[in-house]
PDB file of N, CA and C in Angstrom:
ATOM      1  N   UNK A   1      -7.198   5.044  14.082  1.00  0.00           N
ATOM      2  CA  UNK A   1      -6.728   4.144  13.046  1.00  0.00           C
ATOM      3  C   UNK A   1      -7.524   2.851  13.156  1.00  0.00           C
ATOM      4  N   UNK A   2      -7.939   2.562  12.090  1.00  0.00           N
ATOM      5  CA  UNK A   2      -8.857   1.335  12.057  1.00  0.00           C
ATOM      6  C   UNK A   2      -7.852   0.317  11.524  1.00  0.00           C
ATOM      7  N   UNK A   3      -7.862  -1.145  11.865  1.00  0.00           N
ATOM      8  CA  UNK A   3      -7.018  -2.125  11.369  1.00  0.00           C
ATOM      9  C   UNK A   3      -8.361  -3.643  11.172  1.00  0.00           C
ATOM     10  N   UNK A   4      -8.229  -3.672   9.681  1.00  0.00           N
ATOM     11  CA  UNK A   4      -8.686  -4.906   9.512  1.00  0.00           C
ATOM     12  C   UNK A   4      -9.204  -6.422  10.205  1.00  0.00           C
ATOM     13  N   UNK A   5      -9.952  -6.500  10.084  1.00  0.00           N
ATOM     14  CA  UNK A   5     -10.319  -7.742  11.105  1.00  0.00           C
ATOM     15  C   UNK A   5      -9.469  -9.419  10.261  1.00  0.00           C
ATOM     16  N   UNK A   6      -9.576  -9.411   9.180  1.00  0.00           N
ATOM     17  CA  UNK A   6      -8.844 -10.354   8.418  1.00  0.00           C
ATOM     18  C   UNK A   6      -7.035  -9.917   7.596  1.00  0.00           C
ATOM     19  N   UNK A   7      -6.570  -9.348   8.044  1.00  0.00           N
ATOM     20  CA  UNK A   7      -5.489  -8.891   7.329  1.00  0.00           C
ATOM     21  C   UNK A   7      -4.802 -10.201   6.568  1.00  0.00           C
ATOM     22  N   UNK A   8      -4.179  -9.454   5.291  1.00  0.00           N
ATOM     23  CA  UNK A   8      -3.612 -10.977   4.548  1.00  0.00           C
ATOM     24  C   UNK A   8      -2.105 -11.118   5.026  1.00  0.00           C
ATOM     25  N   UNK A   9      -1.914 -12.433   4.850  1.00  0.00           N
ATOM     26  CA  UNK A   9      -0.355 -13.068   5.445  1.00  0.00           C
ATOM     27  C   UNK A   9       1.249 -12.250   4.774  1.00  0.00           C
ATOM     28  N   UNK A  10       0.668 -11.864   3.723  1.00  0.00           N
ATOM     29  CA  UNK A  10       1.819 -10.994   2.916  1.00  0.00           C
ATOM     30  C   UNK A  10       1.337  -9.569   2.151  1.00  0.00           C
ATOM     31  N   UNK A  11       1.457  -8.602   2.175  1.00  0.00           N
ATOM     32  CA  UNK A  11       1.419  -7.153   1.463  1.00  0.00           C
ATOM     33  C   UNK A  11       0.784  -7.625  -0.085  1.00  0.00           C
ATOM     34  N   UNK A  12      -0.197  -7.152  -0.150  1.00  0.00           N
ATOM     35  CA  UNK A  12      -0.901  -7.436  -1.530  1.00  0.00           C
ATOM     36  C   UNK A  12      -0.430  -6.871  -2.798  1.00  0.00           C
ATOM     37  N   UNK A  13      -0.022  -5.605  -2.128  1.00  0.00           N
ATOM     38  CA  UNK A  13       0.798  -4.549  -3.304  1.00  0.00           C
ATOM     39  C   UNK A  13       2.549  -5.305  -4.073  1.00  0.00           C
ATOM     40  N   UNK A  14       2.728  -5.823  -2.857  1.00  0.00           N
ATOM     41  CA  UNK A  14       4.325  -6.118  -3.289  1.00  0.00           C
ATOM     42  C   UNK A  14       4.904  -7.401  -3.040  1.00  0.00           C
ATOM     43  N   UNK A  15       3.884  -8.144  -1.884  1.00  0.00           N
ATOM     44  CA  UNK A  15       4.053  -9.357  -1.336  1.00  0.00           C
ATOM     45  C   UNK A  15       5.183  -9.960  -0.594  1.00  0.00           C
ATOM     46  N   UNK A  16       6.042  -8.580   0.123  1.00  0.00           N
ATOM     47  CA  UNK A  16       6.745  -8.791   1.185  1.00  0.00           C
ATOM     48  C   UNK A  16       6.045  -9.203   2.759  1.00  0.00           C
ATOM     49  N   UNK A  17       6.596  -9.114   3.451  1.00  0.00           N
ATOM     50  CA  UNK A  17       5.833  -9.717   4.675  1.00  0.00           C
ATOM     51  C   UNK A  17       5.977  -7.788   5.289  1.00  0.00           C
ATOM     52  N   UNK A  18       5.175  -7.596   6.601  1.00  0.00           N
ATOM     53  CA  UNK A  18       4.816  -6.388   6.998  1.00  0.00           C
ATOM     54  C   UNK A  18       4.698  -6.360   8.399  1.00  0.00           C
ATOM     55  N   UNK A  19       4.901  -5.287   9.006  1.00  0.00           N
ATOM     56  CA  UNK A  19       5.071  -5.100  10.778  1.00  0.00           C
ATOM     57  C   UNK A  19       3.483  -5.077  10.135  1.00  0.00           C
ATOM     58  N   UNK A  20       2.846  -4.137  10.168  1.00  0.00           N
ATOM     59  CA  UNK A  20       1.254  -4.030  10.974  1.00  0.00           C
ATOM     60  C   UNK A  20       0.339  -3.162   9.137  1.00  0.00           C
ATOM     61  N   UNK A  21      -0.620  -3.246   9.590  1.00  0.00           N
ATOM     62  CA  UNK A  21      -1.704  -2.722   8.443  1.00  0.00           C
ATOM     63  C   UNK A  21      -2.595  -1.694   9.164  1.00  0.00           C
ATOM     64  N   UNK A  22      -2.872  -0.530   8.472  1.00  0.00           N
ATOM     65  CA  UNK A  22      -4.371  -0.170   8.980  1.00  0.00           C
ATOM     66  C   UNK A  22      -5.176   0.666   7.895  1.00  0.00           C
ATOM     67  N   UNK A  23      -6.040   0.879   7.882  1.00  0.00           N
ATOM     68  CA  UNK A  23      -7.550   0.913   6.753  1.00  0.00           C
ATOM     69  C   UNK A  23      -7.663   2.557   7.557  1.00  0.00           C
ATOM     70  N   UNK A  24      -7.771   3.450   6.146  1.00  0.00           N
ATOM     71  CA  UNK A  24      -8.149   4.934   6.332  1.00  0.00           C
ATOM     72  C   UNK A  24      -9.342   5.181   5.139  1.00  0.00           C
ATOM     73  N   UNK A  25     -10.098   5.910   5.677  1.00  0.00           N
ATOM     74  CA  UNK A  25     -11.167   6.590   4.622  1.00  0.00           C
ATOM     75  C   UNK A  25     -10.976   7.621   4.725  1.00  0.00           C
ATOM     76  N   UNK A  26     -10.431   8.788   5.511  1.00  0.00           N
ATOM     77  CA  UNK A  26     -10.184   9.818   5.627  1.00  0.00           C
ATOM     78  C   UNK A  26      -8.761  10.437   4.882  1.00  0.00           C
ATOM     79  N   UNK A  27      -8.476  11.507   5.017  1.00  0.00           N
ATOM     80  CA  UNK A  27      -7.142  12.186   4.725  1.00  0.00           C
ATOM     81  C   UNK A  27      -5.955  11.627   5.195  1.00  0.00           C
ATOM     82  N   UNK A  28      -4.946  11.176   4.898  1.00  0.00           N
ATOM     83  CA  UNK A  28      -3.929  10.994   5.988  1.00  0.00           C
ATOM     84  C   UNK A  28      -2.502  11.685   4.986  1.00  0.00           C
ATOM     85  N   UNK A  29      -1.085  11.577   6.132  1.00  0.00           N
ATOM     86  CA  UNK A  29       0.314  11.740   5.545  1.00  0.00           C
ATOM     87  C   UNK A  29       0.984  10.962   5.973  1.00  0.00           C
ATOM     88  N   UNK A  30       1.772  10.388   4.697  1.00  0.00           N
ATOM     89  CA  UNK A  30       3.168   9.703   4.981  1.00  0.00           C
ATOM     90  C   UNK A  30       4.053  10.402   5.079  1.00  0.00           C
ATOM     91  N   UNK A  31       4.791  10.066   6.193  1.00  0.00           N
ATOM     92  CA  UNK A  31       6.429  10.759   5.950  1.00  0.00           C
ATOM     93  C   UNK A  31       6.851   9.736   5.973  1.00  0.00           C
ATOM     94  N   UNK A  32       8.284   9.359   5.293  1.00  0.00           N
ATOM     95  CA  UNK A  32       9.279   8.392   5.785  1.00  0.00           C
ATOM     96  C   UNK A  32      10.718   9.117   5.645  1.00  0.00           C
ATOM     97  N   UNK A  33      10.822  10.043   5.375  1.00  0.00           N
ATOM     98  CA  UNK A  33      12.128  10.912   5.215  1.00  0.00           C
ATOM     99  C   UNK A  33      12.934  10.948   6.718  1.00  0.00           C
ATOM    100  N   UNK A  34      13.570   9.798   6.969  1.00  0.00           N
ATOM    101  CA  UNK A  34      14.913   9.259   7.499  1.00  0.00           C
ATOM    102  C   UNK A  34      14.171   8.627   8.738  1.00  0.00           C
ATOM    103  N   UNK A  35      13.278   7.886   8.744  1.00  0.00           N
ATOM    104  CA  UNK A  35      12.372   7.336   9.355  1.00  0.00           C
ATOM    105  C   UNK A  35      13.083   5.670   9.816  1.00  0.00           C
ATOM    106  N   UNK A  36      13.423   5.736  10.939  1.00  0.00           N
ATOM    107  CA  UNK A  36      14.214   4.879  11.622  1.00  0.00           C
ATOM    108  C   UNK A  36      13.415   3.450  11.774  1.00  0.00           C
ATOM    109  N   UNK A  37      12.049   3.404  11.640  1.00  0.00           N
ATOM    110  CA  UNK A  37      11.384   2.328  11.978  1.00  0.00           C
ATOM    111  C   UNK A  37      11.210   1.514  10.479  1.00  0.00           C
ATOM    112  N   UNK A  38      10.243   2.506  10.044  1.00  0.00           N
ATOM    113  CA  UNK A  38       9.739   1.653   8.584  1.00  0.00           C
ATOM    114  C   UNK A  38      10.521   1.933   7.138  1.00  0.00           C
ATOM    115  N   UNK A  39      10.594   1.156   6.603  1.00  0.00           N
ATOM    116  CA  UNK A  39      11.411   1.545   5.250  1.00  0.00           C
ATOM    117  C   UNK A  39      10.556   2.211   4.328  1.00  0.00           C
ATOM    118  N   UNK A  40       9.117   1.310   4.298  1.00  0.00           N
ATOM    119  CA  UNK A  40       8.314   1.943   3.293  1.00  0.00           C
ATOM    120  C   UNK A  40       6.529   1.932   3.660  1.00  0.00           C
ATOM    121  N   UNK A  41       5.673   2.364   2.986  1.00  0.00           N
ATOM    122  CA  UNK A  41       4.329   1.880   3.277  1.00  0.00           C
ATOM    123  C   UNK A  41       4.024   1.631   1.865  1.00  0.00           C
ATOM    124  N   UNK A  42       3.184   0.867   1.634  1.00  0.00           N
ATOM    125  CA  UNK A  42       2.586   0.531   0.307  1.00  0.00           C
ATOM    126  C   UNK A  42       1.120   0.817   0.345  1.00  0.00           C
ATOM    127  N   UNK A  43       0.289   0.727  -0.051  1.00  0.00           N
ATOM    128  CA  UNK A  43      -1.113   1.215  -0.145  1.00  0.00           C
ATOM    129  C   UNK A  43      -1.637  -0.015  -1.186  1.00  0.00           C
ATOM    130  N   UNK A  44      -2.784   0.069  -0.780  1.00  0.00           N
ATOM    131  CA  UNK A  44      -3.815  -1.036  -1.425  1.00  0.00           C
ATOM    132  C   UNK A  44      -5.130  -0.744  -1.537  1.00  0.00           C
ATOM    133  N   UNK A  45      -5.784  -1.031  -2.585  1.00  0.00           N
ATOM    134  CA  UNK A  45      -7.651  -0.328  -2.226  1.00  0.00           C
ATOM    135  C   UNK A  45      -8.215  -1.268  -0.994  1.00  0.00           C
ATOM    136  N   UNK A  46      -9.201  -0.063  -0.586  1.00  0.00           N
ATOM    137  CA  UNK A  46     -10.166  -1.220   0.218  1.00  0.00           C
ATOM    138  C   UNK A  46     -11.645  -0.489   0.105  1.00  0.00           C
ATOM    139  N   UNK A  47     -12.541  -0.941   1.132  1.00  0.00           N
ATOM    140  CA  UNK A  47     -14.042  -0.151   0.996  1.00  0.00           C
ATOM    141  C   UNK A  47     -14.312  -0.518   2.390  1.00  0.00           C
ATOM    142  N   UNK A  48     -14.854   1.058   2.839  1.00  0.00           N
ATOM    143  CA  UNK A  48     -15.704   0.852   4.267  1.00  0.00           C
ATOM    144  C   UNK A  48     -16.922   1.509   4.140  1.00  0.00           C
ATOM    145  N   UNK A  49     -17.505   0.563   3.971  1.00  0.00           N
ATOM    146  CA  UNK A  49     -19.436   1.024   4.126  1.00  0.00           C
ATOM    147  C   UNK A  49     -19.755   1.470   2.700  1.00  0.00           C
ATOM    148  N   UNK A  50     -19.401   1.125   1.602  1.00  0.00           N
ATOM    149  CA  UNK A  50     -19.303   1.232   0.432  1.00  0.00           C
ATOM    150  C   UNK A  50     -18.645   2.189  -0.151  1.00  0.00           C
ATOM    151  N   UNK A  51     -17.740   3.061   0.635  1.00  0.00           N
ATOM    152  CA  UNK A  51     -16.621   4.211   0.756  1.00  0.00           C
ATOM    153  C   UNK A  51     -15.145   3.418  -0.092  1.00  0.00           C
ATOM    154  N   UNK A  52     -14.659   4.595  -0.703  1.00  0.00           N
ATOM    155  CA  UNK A  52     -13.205   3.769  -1.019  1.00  0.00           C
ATOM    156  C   UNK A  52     -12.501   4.194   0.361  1.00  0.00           C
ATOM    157  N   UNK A  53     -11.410   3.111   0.788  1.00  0.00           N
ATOM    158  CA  UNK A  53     -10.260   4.110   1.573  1.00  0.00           C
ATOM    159  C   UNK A  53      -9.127   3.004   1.092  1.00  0.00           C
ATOM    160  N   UNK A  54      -8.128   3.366   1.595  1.00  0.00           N
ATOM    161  CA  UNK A  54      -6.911   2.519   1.651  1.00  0.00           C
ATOM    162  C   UNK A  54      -6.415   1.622   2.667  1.00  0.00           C
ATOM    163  N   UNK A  55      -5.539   0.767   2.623  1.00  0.00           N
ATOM    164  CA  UNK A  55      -5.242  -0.326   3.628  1.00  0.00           C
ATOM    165  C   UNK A  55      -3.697   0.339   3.339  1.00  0.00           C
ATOM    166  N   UNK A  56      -2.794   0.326   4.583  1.00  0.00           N
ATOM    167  CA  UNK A  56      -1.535   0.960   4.486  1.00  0.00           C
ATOM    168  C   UNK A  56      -0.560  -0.051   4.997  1.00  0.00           C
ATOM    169  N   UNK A  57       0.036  -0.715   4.719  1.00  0.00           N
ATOM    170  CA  UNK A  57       1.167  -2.125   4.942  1.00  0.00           C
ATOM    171  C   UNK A  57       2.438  -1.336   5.071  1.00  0.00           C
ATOM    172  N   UNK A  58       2.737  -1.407   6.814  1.00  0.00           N
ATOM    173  CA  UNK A  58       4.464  -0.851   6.961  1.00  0.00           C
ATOM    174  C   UNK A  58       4.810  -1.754   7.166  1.00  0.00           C
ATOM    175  N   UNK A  59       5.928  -1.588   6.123  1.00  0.00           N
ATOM    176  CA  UNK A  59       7.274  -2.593   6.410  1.00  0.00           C
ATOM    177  C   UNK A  59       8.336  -1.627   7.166  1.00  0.00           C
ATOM    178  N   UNK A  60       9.162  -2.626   7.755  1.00  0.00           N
ATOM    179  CA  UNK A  60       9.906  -2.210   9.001  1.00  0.00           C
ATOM    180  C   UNK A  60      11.524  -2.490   7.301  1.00  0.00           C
ATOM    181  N   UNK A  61      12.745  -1.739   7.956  1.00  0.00           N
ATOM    182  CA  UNK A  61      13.582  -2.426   7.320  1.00  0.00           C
ATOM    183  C   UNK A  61      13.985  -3.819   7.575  1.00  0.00           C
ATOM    184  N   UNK A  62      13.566  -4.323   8.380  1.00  0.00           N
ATOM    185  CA  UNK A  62      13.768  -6.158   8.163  1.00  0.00           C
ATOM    186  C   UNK A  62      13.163  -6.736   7.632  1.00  0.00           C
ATOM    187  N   UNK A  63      11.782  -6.532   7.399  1.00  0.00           N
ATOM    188  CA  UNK A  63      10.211  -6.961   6.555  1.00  0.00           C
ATOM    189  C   UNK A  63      10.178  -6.808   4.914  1.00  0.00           C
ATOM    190  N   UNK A  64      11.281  -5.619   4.414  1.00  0.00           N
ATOM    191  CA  UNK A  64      11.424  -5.336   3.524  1.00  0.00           C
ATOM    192  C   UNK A  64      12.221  -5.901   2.655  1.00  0.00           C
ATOM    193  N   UNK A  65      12.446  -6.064   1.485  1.00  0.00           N
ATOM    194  CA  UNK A  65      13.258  -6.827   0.577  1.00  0.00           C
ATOM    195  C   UNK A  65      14.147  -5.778  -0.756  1.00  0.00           C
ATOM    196  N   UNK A  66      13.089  -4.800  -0.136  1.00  0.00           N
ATOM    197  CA  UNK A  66      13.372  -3.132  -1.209  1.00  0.00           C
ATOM    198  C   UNK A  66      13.017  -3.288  -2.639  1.00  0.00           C
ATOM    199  N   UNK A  67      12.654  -4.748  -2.959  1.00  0.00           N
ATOM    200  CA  UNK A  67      12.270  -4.948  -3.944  1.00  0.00           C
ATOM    201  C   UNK A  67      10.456  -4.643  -4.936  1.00  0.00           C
ATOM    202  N   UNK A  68       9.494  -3.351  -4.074  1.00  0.00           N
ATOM    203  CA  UNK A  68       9.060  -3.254  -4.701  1.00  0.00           C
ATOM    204  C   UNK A  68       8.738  -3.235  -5.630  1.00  0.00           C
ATOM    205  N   UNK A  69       7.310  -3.710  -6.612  1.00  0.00           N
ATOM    206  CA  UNK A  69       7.171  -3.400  -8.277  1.00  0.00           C
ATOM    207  C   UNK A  69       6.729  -2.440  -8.056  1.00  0.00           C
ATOM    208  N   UNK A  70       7.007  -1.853  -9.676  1.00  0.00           N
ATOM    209  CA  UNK A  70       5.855  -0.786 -10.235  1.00  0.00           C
ATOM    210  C   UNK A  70       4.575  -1.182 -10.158  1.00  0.00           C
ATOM    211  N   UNK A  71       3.949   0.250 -10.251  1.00  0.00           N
ATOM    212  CA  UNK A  71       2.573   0.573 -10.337  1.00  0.00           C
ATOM    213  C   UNK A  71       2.453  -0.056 -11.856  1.00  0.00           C
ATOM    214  N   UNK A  72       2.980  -0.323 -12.870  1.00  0.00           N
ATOM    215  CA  UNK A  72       2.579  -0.615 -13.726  1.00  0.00           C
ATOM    216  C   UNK A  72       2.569  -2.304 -13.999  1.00  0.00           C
ATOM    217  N   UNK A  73       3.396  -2.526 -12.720  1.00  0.00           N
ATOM    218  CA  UNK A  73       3.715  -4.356 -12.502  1.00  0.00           C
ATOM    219  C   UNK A  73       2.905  -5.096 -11.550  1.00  0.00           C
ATOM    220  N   UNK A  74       1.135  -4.419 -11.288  1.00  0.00           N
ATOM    221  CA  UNK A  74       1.058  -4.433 -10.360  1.00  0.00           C
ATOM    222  C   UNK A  74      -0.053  -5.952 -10.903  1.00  0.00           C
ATOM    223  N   UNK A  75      -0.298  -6.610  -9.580  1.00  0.00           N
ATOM    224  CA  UNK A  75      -0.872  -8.084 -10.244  1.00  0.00           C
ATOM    225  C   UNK A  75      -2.035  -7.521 -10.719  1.00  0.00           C
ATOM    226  N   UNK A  76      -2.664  -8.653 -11.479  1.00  0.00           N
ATOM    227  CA  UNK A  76      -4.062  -8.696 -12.241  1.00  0.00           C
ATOM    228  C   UNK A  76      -4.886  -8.702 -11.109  1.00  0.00           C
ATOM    229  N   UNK A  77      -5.342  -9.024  -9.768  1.00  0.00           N
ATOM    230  CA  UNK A  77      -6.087  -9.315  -8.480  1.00  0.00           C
ATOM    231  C   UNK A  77      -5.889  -7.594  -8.229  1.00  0.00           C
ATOM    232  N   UNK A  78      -4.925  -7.351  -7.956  1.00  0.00           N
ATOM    233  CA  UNK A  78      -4.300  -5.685  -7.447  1.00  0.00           C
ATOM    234  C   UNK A  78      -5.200  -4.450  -8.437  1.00  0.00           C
ATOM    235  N   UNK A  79      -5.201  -4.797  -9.556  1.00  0.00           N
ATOM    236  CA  UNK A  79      -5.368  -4.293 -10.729  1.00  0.00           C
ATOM    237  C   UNK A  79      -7.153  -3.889 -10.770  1.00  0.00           C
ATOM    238  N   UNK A  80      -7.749  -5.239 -10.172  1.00  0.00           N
ATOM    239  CA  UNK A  80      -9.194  -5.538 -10.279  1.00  0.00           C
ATOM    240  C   UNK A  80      -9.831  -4.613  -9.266  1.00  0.00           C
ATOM    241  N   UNK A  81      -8.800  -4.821  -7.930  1.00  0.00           N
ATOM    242  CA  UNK A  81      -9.604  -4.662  -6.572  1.00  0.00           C
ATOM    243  C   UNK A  81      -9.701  -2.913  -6.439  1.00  0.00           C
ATOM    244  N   UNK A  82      -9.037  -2.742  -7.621  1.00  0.00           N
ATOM    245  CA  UNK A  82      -8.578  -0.592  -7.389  1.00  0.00           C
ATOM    246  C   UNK A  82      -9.351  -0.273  -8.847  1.00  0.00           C
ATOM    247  N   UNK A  83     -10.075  -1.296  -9.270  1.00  0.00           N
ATOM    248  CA  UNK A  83     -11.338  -0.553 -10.609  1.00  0.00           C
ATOM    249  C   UNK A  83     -10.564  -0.786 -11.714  1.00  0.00           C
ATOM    250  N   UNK A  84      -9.514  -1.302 -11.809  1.00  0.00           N
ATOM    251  CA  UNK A  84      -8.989  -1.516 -13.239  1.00  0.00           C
ATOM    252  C   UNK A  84      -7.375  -0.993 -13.390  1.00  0.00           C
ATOM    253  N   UNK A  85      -6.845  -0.764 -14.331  1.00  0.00           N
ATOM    254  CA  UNK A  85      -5.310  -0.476 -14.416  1.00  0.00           C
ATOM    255  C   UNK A  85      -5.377   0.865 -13.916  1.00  0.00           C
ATOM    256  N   UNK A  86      -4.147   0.882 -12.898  1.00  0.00           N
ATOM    257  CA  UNK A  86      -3.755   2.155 -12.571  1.00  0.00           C
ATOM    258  C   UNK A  86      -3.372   3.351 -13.487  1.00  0.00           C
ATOM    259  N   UNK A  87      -3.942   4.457 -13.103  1.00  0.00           N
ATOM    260  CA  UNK A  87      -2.926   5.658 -13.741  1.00  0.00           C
ATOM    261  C   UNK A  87      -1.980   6.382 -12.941  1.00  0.00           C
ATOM    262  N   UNK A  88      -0.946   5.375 -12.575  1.00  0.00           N
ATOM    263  CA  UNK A  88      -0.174   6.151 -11.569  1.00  0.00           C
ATOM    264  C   UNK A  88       1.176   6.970 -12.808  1.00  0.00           C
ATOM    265  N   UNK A  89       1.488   7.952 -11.879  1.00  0.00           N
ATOM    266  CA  UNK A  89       2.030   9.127 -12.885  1.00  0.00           C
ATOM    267  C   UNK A  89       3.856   9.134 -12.446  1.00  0.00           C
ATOM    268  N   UNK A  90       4.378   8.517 -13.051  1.00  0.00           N
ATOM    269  CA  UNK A  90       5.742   8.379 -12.892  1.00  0.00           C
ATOM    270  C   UNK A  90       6.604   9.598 -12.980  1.00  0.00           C
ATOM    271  N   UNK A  91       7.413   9.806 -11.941  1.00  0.00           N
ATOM    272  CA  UNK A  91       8.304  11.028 -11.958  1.00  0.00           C
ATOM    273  C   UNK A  91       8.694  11.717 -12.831  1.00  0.00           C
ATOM    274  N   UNK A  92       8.988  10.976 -13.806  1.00  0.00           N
ATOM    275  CA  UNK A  92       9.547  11.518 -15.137  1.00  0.00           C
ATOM    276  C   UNK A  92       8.238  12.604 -15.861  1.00  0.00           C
ATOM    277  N   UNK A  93       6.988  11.645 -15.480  1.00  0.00           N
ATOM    278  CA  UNK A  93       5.707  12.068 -16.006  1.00  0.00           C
ATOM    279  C   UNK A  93       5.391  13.446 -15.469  1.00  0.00           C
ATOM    280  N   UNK A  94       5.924  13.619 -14.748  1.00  0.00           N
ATOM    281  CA  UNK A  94       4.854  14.829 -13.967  1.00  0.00           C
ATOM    282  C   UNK A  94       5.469  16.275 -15.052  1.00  0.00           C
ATOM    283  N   UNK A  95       4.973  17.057 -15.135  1.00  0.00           N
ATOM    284  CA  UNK A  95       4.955  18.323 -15.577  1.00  0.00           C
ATOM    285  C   UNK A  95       5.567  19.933 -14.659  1.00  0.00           C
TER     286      UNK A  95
END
């Protein structure tokens, strides 16, 4: 697990505060299904070596506020740094 040399002071995705961050270019899995430590992970773009990967922000349940936004609420900075507006596919959406 690689972890950022500058990490930011608050979760970029949602802007709660966060136990720890770390940066994947590879495959990975979340579980959180009854997961005693973290409430949630959020994901954020990043780039290693001109590679996309992700930056992964766990919040612990004290760090958390549960108040995530949508993917569709996501800031204009958020919006830029992942190539433009998301097409994230809402539950309802899926087929």
């Amino acid at each position: 697990m690689f972890v950022p040399d500058d990490p930011p002071a608050t979760c970029p995705a949602c802007g709660d505060e966060y136990e720890s961050v770390s940066r994947h270019a590879d495959g990975f899995l979340v579980n959180l299904i009854d997961n005693e430590r973290y409430r949630r992970v959020c994901f954020h773009p990043a780039i290693v070596e001109g590679a996309p990967a992700l930056d992964c922000y766990h919040h612990t349940h004290e760090t958390s506020t549960g108040d995530a936004p949508r993917a569709d609420a996501m800031s204009q900075d958020a919006a830029d740094a992942a190539g433009g507006p998301t097409d994230a596919v809402e539950p309802s959406d899926r087929s």
